[in-house]
Structure formats: structure tokens, C-alpha cells
N, C-alpha and C. Protein backbone atom coordinates (compact mmCIF):
# COMPACT_ATOMS: atom_id res chain seq x y z
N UNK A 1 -18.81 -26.69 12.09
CA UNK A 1 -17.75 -25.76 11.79
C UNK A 1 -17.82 -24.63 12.81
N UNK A 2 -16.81 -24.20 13.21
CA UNK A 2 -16.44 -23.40 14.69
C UNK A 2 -16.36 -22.17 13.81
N UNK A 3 -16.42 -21.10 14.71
CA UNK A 3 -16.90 -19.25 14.50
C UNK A 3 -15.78 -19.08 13.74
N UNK A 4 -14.57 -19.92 13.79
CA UNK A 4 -12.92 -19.14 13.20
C UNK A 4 -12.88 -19.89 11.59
N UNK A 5 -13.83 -21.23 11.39
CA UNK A 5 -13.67 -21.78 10.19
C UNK A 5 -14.85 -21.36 9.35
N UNK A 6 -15.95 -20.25 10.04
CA UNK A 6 -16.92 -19.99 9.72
C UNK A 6 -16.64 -18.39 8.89
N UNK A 7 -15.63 -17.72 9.46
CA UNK A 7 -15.25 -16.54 9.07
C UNK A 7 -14.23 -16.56 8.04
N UNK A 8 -13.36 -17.60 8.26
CA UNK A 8 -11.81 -18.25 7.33
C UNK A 8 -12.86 -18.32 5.81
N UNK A 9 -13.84 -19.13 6.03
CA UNK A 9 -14.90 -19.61 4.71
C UNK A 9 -15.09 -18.03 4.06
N UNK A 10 -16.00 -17.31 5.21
CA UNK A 10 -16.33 -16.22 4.27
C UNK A 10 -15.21 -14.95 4.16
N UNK A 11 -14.12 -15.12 4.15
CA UNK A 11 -13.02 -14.36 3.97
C UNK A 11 -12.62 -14.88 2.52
N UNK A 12 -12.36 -16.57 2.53
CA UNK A 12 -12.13 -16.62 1.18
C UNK A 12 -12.99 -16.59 0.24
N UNK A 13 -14.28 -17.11 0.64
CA UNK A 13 -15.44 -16.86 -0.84
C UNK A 13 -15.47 -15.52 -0.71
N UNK A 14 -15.34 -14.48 -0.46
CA UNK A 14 -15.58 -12.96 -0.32
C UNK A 14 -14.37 -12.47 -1.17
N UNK A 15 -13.19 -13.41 -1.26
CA UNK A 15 -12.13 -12.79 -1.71
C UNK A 15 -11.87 -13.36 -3.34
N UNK A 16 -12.60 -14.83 -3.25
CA UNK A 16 -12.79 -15.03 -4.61
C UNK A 16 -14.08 -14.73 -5.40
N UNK A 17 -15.02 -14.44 -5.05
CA UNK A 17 -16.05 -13.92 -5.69
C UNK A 17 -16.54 -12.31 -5.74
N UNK A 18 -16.73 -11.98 -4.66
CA UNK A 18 -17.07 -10.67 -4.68
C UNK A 18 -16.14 -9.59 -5.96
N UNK A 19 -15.04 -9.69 -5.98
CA UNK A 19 -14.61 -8.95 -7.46
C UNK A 19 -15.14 -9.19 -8.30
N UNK A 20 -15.59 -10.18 -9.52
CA UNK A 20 -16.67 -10.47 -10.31
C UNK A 20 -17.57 -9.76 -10.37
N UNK A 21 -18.59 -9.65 -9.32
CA UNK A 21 -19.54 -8.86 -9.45
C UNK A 21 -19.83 -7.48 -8.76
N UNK A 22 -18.86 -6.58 -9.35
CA UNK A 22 -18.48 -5.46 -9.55
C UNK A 22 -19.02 -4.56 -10.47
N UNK A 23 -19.19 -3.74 -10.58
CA UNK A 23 -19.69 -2.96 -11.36
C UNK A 23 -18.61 -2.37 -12.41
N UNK A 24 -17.42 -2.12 -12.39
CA UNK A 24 -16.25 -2.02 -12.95
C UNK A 24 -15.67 -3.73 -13.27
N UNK A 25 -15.46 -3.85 -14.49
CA UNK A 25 -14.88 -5.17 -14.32
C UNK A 25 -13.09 -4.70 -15.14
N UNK A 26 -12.60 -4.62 -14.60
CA UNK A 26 -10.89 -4.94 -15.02
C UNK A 26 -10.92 -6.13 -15.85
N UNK A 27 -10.01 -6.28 -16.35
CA UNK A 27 -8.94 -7.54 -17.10
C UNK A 27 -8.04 -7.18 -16.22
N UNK A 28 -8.33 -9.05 -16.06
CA UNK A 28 -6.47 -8.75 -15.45
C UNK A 28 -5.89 -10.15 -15.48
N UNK A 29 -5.22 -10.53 -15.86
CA UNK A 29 -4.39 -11.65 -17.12
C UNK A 29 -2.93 -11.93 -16.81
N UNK A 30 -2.60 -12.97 -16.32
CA UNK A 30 -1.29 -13.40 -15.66
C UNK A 30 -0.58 -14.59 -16.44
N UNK A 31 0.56 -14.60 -16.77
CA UNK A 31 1.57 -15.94 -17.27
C UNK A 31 2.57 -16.38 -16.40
N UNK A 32 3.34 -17.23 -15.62
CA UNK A 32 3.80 -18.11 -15.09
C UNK A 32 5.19 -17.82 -15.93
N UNK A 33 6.42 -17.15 -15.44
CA UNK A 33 7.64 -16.87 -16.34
C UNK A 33 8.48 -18.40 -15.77
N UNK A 34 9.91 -18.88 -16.48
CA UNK A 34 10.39 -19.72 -16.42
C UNK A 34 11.23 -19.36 -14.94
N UNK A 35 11.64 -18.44 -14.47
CA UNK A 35 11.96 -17.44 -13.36
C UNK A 35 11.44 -17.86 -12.03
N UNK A 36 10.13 -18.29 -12.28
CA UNK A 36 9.43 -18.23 -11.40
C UNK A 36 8.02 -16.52 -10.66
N UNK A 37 8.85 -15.69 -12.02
CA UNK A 37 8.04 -14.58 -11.10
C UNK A 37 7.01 -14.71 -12.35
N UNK A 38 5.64 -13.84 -11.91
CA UNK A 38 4.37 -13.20 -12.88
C UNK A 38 4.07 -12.54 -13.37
N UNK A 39 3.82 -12.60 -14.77
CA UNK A 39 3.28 -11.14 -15.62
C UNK A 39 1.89 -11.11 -15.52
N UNK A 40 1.83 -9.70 -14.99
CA UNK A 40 0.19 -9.79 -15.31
C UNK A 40 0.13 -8.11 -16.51
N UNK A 41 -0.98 -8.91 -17.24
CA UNK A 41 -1.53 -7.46 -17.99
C UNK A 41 -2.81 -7.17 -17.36
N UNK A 42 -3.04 -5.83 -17.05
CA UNK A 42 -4.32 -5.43 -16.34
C UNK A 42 -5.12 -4.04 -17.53
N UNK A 43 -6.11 -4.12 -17.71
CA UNK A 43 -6.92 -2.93 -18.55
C UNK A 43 -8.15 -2.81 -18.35
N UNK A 44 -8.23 -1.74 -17.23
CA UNK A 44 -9.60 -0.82 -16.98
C UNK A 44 -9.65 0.64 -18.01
N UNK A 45 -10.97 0.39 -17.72
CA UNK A 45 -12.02 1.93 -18.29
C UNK A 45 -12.84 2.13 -16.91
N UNK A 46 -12.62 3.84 -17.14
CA UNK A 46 -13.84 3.78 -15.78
C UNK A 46 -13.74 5.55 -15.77
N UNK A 47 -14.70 6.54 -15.15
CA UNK A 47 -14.69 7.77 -15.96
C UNK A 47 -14.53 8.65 -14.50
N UNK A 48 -14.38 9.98 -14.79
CA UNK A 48 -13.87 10.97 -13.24
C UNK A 48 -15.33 11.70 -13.84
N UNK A 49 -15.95 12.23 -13.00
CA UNK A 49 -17.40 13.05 -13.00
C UNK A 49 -16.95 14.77 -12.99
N UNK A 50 -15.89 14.84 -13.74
CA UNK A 50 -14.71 16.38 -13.73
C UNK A 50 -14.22 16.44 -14.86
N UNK A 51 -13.72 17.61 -14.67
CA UNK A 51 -12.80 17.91 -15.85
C UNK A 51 -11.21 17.53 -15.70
N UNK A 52 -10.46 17.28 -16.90
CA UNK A 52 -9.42 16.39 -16.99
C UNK A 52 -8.30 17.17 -15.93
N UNK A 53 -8.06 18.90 -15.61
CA UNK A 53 -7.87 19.35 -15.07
C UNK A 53 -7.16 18.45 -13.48
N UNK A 54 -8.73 18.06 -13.32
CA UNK A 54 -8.96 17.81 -11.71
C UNK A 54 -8.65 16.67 -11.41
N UNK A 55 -8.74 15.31 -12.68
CA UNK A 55 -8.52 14.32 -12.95
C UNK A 55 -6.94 14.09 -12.58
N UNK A 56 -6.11 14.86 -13.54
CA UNK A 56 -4.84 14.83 -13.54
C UNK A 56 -4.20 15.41 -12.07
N UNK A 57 -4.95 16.28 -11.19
CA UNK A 57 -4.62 16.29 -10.00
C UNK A 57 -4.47 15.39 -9.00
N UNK A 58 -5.52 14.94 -9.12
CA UNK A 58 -6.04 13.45 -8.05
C UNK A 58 -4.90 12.25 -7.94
N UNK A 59 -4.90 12.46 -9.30
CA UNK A 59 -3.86 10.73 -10.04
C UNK A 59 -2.75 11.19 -9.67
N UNK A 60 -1.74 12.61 -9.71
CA UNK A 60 -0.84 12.83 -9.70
C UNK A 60 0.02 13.53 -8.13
N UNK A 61 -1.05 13.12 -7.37
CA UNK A 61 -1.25 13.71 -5.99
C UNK A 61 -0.47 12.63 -4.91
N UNK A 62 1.14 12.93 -5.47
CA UNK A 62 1.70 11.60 -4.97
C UNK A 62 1.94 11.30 -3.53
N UNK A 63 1.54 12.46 -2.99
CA UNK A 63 1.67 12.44 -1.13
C UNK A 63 0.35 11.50 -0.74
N UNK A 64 -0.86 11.62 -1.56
CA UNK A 64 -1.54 11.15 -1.15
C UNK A 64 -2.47 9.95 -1.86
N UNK A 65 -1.30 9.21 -2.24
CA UNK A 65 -1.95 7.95 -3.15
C UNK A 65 -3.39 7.34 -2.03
N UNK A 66 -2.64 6.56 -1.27
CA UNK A 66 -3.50 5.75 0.02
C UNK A 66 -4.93 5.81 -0.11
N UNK A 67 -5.17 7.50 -0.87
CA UNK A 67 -6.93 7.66 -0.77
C UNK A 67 -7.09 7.27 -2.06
N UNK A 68 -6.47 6.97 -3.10
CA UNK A 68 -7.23 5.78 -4.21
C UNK A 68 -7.00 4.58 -4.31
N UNK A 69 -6.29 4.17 -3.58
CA UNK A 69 -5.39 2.58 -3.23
C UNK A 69 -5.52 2.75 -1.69
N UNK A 70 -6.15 1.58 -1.14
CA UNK A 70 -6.21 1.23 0.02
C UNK A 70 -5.57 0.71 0.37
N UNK A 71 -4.28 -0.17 -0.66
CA UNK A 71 -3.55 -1.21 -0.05
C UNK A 71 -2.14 -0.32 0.07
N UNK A 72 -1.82 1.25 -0.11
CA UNK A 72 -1.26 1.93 -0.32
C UNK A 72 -1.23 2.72 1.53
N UNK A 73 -0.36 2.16 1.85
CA UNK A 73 -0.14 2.83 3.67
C UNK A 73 0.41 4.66 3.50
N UNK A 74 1.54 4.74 2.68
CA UNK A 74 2.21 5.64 2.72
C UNK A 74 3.09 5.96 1.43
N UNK A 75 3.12 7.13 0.70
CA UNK A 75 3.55 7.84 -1.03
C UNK A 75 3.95 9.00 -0.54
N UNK A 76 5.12 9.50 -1.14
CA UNK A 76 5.94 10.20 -1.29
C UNK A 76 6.95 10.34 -2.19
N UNK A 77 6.99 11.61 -2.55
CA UNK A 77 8.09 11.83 -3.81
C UNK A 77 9.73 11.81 -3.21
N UNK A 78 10.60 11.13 -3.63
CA UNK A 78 11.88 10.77 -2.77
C UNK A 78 12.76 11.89 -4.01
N UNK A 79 12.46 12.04 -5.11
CA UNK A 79 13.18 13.69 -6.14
C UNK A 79 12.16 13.34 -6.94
N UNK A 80 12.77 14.79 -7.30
CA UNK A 80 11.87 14.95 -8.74
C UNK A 80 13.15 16.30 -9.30
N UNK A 81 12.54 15.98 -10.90
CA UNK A 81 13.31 17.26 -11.49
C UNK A 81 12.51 17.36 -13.21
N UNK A 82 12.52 18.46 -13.19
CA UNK A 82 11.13 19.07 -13.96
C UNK A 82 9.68 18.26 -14.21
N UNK A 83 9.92 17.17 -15.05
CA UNK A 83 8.49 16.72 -15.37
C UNK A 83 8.64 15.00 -14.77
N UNK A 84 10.35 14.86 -14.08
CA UNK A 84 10.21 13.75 -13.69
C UNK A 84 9.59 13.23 -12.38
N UNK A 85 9.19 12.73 -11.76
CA UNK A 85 9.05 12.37 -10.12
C UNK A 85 9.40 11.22 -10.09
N UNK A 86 10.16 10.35 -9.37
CA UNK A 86 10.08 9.45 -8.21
C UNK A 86 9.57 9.35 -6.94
N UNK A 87 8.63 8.19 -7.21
CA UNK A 87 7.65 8.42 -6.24
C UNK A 87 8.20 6.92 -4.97
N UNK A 88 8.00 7.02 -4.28
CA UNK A 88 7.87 5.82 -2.89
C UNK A 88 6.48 5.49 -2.62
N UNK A 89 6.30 4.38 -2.88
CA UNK A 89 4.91 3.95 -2.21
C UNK A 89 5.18 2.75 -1.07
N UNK A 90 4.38 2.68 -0.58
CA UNK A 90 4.64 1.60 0.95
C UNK A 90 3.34 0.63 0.62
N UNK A 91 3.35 -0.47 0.42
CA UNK A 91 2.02 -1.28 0.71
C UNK A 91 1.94 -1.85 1.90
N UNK A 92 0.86 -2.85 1.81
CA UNK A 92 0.55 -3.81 3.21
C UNK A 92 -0.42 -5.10 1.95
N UNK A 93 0.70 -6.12 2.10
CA UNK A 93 0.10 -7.18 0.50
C UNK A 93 -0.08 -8.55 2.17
N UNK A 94 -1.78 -8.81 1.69
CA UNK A 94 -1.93 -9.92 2.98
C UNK A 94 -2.32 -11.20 1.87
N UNK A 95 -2.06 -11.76 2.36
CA UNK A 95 -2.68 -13.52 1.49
C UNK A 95 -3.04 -13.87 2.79
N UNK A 96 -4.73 -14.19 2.66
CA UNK A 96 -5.45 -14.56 3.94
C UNK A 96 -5.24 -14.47 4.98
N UNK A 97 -4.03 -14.94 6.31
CA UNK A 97 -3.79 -13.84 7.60
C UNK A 97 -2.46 -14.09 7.52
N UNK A 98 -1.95 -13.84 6.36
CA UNK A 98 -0.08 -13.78 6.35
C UNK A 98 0.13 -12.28 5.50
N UNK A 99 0.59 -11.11 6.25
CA UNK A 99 0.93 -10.21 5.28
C UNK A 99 2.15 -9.37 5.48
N UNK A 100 2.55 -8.83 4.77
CA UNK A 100 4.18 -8.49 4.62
C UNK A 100 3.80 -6.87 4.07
N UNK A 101 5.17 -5.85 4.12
CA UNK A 101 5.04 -4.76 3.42
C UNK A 101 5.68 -4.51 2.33
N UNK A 102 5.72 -4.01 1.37
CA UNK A 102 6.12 -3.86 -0.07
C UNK A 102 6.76 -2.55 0.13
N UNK A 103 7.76 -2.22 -0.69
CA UNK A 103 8.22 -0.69 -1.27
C UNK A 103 8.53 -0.64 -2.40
N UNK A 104 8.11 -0.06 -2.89
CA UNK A 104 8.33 0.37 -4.43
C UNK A 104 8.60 1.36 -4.88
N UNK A 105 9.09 1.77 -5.39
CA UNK A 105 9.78 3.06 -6.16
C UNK A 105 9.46 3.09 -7.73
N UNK A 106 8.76 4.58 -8.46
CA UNK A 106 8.36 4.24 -9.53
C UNK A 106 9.07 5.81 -9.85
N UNK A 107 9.12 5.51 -11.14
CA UNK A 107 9.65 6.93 -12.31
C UNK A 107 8.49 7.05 -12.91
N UNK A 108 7.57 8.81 -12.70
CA UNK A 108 5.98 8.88 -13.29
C UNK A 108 6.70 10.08 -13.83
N UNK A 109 5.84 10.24 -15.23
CA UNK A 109 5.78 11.27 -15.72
C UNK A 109 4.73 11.59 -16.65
N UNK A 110 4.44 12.45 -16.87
CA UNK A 110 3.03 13.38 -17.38
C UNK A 110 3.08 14.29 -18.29
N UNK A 111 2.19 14.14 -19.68
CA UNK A 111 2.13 15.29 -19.95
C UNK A 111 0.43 15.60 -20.74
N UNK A 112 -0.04 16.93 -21.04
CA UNK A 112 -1.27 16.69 -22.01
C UNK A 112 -0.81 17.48 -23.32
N UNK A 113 -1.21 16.49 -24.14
CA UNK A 113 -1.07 17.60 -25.43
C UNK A 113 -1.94 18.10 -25.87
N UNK A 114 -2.97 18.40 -25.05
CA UNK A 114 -4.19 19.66 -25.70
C UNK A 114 -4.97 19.43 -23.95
N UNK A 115 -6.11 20.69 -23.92
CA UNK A 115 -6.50 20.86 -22.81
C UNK A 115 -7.72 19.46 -22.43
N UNK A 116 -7.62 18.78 -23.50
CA UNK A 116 -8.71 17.49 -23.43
C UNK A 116 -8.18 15.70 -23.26
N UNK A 117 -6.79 16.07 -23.50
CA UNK A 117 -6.07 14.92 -23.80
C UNK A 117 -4.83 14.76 -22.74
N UNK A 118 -4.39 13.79 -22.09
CA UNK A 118 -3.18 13.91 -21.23
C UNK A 118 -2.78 12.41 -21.46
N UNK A 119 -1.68 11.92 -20.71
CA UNK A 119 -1.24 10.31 -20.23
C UNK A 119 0.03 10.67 -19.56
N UNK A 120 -0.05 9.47 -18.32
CA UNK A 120 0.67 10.01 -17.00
C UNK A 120 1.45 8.37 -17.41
N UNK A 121 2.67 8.28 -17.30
CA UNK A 121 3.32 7.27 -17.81
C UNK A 121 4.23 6.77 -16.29
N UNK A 122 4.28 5.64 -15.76
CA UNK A 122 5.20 5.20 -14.43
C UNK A 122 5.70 3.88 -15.09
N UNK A 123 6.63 3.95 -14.42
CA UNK A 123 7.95 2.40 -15.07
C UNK A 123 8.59 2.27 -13.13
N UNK A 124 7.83 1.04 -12.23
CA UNK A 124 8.82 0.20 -11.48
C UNK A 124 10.50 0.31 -11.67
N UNK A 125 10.76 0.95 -10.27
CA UNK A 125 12.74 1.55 -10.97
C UNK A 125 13.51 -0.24 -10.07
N UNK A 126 13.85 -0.45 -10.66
CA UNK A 126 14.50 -2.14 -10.20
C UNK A 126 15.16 -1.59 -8.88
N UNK A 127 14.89 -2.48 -8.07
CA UNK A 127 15.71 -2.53 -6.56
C UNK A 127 16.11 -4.49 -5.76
N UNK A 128 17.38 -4.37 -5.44
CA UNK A 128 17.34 -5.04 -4.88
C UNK A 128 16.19 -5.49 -3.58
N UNK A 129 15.74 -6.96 -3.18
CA UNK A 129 14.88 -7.73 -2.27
C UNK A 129 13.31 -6.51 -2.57
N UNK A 130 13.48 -7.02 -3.79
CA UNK A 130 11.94 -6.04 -4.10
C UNK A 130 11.24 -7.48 -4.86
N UNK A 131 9.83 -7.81 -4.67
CA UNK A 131 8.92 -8.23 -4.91
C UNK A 131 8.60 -8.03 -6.46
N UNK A 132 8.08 -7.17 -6.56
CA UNK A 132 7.78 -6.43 -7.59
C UNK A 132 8.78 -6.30 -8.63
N UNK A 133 9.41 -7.47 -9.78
CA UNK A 133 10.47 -7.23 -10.39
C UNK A 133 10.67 -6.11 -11.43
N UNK A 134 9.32 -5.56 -11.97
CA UNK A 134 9.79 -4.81 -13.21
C UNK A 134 8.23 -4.47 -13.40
N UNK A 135 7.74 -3.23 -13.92
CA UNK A 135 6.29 -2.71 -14.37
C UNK A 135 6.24 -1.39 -15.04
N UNK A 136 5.04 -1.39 -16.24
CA UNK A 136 5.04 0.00 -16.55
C UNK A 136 3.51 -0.29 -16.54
N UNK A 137 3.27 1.64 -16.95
CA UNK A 137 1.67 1.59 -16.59
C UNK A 137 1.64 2.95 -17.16
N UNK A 138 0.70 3.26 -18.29
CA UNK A 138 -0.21 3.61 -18.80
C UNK A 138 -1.70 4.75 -18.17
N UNK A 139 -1.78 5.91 -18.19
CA UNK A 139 -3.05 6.07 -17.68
C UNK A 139 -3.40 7.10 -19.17
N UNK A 140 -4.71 6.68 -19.94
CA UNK A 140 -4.60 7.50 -20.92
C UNK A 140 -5.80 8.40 -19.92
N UNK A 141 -5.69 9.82 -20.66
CA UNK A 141 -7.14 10.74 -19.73
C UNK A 141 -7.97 11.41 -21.17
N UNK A 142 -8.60 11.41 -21.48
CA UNK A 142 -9.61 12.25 -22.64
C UNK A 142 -11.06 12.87 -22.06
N UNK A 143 -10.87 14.07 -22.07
CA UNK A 143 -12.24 14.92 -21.46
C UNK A 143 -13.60 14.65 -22.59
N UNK A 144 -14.34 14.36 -22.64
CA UNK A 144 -15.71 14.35 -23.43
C UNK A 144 -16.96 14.13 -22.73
N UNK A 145 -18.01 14.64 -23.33
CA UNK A 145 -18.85 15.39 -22.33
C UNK A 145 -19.09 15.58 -21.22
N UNK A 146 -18.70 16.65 -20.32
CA UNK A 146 -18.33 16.33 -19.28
C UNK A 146 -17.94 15.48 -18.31
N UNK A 147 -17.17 14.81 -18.82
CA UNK A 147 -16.25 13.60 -17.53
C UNK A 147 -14.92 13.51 -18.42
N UNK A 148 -13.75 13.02 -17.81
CA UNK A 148 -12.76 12.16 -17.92
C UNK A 148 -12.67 11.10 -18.27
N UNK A 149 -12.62 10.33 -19.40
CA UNK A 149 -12.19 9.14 -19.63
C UNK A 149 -11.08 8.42 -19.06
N UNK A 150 -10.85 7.78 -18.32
CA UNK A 150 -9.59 7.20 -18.18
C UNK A 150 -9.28 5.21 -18.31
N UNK A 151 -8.35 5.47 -18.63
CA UNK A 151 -7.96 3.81 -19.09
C UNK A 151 -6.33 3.47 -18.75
N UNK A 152 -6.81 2.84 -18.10
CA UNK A 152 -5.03 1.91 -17.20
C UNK A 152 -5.00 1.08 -17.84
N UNK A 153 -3.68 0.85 -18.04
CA UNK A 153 -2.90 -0.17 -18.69
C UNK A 153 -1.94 -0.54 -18.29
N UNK A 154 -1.41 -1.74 -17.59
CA UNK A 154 -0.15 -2.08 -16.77
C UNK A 154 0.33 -3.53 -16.84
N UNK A 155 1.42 -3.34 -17.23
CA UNK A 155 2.14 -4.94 -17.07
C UNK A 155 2.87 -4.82 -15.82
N UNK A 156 2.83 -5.76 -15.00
CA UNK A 156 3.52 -5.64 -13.85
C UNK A 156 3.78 -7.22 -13.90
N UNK A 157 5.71 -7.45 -13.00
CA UNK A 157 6.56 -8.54 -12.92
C UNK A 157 6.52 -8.84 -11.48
N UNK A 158 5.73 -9.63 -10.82
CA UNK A 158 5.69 -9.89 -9.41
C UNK A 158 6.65 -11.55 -9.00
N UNK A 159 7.27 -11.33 -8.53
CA UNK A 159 7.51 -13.18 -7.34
C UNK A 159 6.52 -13.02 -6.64
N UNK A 160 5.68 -13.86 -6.51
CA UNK A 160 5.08 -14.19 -5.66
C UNK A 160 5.26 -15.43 -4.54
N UNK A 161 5.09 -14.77 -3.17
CA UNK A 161 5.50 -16.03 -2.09
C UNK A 161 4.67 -16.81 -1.76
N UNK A 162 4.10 -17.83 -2.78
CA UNK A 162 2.74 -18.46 -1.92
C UNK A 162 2.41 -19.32 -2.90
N UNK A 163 1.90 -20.34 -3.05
CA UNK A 163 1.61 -21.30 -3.82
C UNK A 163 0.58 -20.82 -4.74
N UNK A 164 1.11 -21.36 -6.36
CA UNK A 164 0.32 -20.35 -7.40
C UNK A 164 -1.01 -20.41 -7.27
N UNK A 165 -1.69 -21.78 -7.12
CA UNK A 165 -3.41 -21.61 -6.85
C UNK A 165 -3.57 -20.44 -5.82
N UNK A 166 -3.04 -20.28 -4.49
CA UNK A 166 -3.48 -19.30 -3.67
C UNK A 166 -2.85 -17.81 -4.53
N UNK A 167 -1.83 -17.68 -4.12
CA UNK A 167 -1.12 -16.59 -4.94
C UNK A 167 -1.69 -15.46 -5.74
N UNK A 168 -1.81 -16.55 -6.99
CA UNK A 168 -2.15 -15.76 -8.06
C UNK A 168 -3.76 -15.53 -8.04
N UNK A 169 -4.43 -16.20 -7.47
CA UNK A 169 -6.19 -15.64 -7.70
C UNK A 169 -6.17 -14.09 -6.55
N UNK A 170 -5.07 -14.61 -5.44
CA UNK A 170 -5.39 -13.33 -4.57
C UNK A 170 -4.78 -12.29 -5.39
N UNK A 171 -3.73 -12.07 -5.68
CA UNK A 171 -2.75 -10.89 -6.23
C UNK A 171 -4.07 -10.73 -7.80
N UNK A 172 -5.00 -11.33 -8.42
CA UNK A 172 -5.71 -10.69 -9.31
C UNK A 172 -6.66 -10.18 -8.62
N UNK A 173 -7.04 -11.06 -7.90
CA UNK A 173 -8.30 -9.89 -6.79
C UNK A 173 -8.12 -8.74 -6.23
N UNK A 174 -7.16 -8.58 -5.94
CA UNK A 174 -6.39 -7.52 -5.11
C UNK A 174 -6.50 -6.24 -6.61
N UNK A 175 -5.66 -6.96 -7.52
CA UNK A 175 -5.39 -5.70 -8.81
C UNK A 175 -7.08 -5.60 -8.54
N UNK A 176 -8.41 -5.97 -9.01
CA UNK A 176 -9.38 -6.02 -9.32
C UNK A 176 -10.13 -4.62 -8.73
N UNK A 177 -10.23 -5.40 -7.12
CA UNK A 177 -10.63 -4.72 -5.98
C UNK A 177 -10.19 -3.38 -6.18
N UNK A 178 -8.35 -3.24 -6.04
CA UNK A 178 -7.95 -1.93 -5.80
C UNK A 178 -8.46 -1.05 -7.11
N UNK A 179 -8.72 -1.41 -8.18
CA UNK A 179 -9.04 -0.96 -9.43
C UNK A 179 -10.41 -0.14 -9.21
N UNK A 180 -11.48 -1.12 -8.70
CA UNK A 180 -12.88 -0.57 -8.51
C UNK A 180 -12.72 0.25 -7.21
N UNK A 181 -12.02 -0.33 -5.94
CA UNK A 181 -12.08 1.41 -5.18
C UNK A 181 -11.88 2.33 -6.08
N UNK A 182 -10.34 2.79 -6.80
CA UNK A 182 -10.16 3.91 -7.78
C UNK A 182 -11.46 4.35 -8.13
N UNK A 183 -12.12 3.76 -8.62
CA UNK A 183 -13.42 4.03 -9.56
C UNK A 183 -14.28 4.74 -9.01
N UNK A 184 -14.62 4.16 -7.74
CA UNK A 184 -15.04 4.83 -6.47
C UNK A 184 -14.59 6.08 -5.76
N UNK A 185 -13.02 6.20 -5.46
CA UNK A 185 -12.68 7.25 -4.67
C UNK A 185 -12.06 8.32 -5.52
N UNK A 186 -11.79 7.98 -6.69
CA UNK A 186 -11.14 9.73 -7.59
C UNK A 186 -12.47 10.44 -7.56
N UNK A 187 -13.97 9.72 -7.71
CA UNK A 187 -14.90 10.91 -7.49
C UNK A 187 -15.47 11.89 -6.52
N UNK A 188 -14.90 11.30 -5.43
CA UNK A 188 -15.49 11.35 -4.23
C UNK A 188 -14.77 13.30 -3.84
């Protein structure tokens, strides 16, 4: 086996195993619609080493998603009006050395009802030649002894372009991966 089928190998065992053994483990749970596109349900726990304060900054810091999502190039708020935002995010989605860019547009909104308790709520706004058919998502936040609790919760409606064995194990690795950076970079 030549240096290019030697690296191809450990690109994909790296891409199917290494999430597993993670220290954060996600759920993340997909069905096959009659459509052709994918539901996945995804639900992490994983904690901020802060107060909910600082928590709710980080998450809500929509210029600068990219530093908790790596697969996140470029975020920006396109309006907002009082507690609403629309946000723009830009990806870069690769399936082994084929990759394309995503845009998405989401409606987030936030609120806490006590200085210990918050949830930041986003709903996918439908666009024509969008990937991404339809999603909402969940972030609950609860302060207790010193840290942040936080817990994602997201159904997201993807087409995916690629044959479901490949497809779908990458697009859960990917949720997985990008999940445990988070875990990693809101503390940092």
C-alpha cells in the first residue's frame, strides 16, 4: 500500500473511531425520511468552568462562532431586533477529499429567568438550495457550584450528498467531534 492509500486508511479509521473515545460522548441519532433528507437528534452535557454570566457570552458571541465550531469559517448577525438575532453562519462540510460550503441562517433567541438559569433557543430559517432543510436547538444553562451546566439539544433536517453508509457516519462524526471541541474551547 502506497503513502496516499496509507494516509486515505488513517483519515478514515481516524474519522470513524477517534469520536468514540472521547471524553465527552454526545448522542447523536439519525432516521432516513421518505424525502430522502436526515433527522438527526443530538444531546450533550458538558460544563463551562464560569459563571453562567460568561457562559451566555461565549455561546451568544455571534461574530465569533468559528472559535467553538471549527467547521464554522465565518458568523454574523445579518438583523436583529430586541431579543431577536439572525445569525449567518458559513461552513466548510468535507466527506473525505470532497468538500463544499454551507450557509445557514438561524433565528436565536435568549433569555434567563433567574441569575442561575438561562436557554438560548435557534430554529434553521428555510432557504432555498440550502442543505440543511429545517432545525431547532436547545441550549439549557444552570449555574451550580461553580460551573455552568449546559445541555444541547438539536434536531436537525439535512440532504445529504453522498451515499448513506459514507454520509451519514461522517455527518455524525462531524456533530460528535464539533460537540467535544465546544467542550474544549468555551473554557479556554
Amino acid at each position: 500500500m502506497g503513502k496516499v492509500g496509507l494516509i486515505s486508511l488513517f483519515l478514515l479509521l481516524n474519522t470513524y473511531i477517534s469520536p468514540l473515545y472521547s471524553a465527552n460522548n454526545p448522542s447523536v441519532t439519525f432516521t432516513k425520511e421518505n424525502d430522502g433528507t436526515h433527522t438527526f437528534l443530538i444531546d450533550f452535557k458538558f460544563s463551562y468552568h464560569g459563571n453562567i454570566d460568561n457562559a451566555l457570552k461565549k455561546l451568544t458571541n455571534f461574530e465569533n462562532l468559528k472559535d467553538l465550531n471549527p467547521t464554522i469559517k465565518d458568523s454574523y448577525v445579518e438583523k436583529s431586533s430586541l431579543d431577536v438575532y439572525f445569525v449567518r453562519s458559513k461552513f466548510r462540510d468535507c466527506v473525505l477529499f470532497i468538500c463544499r460550503n454551507i450557509s445557514m441562517l438561524e433565528k436565536v433567541t435568549y433569555s434567563c429567568s433567574t441569575s442561575i438559569k438561562c436557554k438560548i433557543y435557534s430554529a434553521v430559517v428555510s432557504e432555498d438550495n440550502n442543505d440543511i432543510k429545517s432545525g431547532k436547538t436547545s441550549w439549557d444553562l444552570f449555574f451550580l457550584d461553580n460551573k455552568t451546566e449546559i445541555t444541547y439539544s438539536s434536531k436537525i433536517n439535512i440532504f445529504i450528498d453522498a451515499p448513506d453508509f459514507l454520509g451519514e457516519k461522517f455527518i455524525v462524526n462531524s456533530f460528535i467531534s464539533n460537540l467535544n471541541y465546544l467542550s474544549k474551547a468555551i473554557n479556554k
